[in-house]
C-alpha atoms as a PDB file:
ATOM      1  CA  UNK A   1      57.688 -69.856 -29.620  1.00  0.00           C
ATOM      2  CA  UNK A   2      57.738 -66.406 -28.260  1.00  0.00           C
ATOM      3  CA  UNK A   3      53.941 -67.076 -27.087  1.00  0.00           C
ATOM      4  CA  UNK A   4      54.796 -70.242 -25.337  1.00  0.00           C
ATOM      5  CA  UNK A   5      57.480 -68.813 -23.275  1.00  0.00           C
ATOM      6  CA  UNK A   6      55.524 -65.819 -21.855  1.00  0.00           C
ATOM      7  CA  UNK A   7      52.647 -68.194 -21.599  1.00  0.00           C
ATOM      8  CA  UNK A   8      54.963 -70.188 -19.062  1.00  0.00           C
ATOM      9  CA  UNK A   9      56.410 -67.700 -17.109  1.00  0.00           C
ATOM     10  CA  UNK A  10      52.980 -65.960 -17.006  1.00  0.00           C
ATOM     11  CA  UNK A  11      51.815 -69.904 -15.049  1.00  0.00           C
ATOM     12  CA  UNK A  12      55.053 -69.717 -13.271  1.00  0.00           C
ATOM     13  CA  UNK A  13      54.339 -66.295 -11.808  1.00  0.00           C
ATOM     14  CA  UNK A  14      50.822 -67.309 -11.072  1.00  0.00           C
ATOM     15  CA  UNK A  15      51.577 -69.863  -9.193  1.00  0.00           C
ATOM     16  CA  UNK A  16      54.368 -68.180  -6.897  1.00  0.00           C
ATOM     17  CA  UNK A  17      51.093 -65.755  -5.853  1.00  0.00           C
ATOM     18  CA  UNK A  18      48.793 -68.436  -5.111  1.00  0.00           C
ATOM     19  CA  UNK A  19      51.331 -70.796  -3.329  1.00  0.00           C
ATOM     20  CA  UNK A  20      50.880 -70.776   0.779  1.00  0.00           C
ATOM     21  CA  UNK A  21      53.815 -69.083   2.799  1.00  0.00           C
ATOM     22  CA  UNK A  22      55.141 -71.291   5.901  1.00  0.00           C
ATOM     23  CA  UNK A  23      53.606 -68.718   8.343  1.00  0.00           C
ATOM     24  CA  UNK A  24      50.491 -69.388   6.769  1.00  0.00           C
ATOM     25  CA  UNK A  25      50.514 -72.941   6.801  1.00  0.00           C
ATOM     26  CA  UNK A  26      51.921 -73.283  10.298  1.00  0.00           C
ATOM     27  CA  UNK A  27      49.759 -70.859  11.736  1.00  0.00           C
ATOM     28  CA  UNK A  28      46.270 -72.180  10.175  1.00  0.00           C
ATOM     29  CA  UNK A  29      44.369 -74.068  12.296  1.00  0.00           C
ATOM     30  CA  UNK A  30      43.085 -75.521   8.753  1.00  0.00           C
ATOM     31  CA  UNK A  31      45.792 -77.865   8.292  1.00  0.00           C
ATOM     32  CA  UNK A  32      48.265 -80.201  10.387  1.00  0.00           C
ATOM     33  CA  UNK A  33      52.139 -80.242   9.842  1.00  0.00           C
ATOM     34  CA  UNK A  34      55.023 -82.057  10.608  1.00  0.00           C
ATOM     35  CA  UNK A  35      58.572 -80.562  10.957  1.00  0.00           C
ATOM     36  CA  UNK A  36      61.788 -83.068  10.535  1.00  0.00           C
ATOM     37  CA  UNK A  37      65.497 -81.459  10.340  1.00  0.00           C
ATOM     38  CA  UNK A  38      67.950 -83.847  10.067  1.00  0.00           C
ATOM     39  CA  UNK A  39      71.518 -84.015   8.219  1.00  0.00           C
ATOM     40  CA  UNK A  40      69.850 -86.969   5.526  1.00  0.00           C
ATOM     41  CA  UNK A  41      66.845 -86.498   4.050  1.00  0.00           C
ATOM     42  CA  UNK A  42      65.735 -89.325   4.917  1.00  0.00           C
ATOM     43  CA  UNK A  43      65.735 -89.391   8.453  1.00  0.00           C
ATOM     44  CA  UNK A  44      63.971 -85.579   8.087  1.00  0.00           C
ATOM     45  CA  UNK A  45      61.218 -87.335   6.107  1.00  0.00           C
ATOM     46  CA  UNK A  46      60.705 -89.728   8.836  1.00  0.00           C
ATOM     47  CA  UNK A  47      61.398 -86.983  11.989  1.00  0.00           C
ATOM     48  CA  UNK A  48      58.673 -84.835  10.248  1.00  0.00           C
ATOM     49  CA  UNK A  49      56.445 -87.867   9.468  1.00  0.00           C
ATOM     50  CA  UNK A  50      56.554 -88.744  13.213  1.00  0.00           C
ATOM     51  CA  UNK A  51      55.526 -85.506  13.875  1.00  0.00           C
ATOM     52  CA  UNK A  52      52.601 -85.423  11.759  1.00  0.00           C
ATOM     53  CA  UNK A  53      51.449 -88.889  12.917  1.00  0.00           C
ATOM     54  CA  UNK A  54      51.604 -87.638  16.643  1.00  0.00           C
ATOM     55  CA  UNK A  55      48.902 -84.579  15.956  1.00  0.00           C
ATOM     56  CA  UNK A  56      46.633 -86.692  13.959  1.00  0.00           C
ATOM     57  CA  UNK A  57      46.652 -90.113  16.808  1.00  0.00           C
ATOM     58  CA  UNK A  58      44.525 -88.463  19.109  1.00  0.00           C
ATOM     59  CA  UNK A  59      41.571 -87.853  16.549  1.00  0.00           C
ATOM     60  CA  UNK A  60      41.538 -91.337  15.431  1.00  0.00           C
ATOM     61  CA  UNK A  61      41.696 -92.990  18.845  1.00  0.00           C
ATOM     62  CA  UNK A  62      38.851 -90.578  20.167  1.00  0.00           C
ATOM     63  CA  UNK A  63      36.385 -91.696  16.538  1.00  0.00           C
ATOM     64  CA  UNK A  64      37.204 -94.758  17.590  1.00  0.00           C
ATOM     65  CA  UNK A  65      35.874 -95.245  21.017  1.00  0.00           C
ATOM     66  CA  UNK A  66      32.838 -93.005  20.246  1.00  0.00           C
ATOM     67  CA  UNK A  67      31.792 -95.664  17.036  1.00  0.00           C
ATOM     68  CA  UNK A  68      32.704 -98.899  19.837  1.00  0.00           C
ATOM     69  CA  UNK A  69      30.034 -97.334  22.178  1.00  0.00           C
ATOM     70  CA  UNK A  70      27.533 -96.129  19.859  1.00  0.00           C
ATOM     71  CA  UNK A  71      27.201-100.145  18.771  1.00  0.00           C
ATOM     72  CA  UNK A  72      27.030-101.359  22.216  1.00  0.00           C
ATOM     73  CA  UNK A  73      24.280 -99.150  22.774  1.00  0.00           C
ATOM     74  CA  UNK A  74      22.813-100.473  20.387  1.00  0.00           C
ATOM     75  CA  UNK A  75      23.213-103.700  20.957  1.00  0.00           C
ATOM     76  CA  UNK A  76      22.057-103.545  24.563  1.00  0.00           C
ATOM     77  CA  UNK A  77      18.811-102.094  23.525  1.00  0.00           C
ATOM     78  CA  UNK A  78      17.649-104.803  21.140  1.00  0.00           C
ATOM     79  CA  UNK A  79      18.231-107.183  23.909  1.00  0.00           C
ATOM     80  CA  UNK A  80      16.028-105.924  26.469  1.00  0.00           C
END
């Protein structure tokens, strides 16, 4: 029993070492984040989720229109 419990708080401090900081996070261009602050955790969820989703729109409208006109291309080549 002994062995268990330092072999659990050994994990436990592990973990605390290897776990990202909020500085880190927020200031890495590696990753995107969403902040929500809000009396109910709910609405928070969905403030921060809003958030996240308004970072990330850009990048999928952009692959988007880049795939449309790489078909049309395409397209118009095969025809002439």
């Amino acid at each position: 029993m002994k062995r268990f419990l330092i072999l659990i708080s050994l994990l436990m401090v592990v973990s605390r070492l290897l776990a990202m900081t909020e500085s880190e996070l927020t200031g890495s261009e590696d990753y995107i984040w969403g902040r929500g602050e809000a009396e109910d955790y709910e609405v928070a969820e969905q403030t921060a989720l809003r958030n996240l989703s308004e970072q990330i729109s850009v990048v999928v409208e952009s692959s988007f229109w880049r795939q449309w006109e790489e078909i049309n291309k395409t397209n118009m080549a095969g025809k002439v």
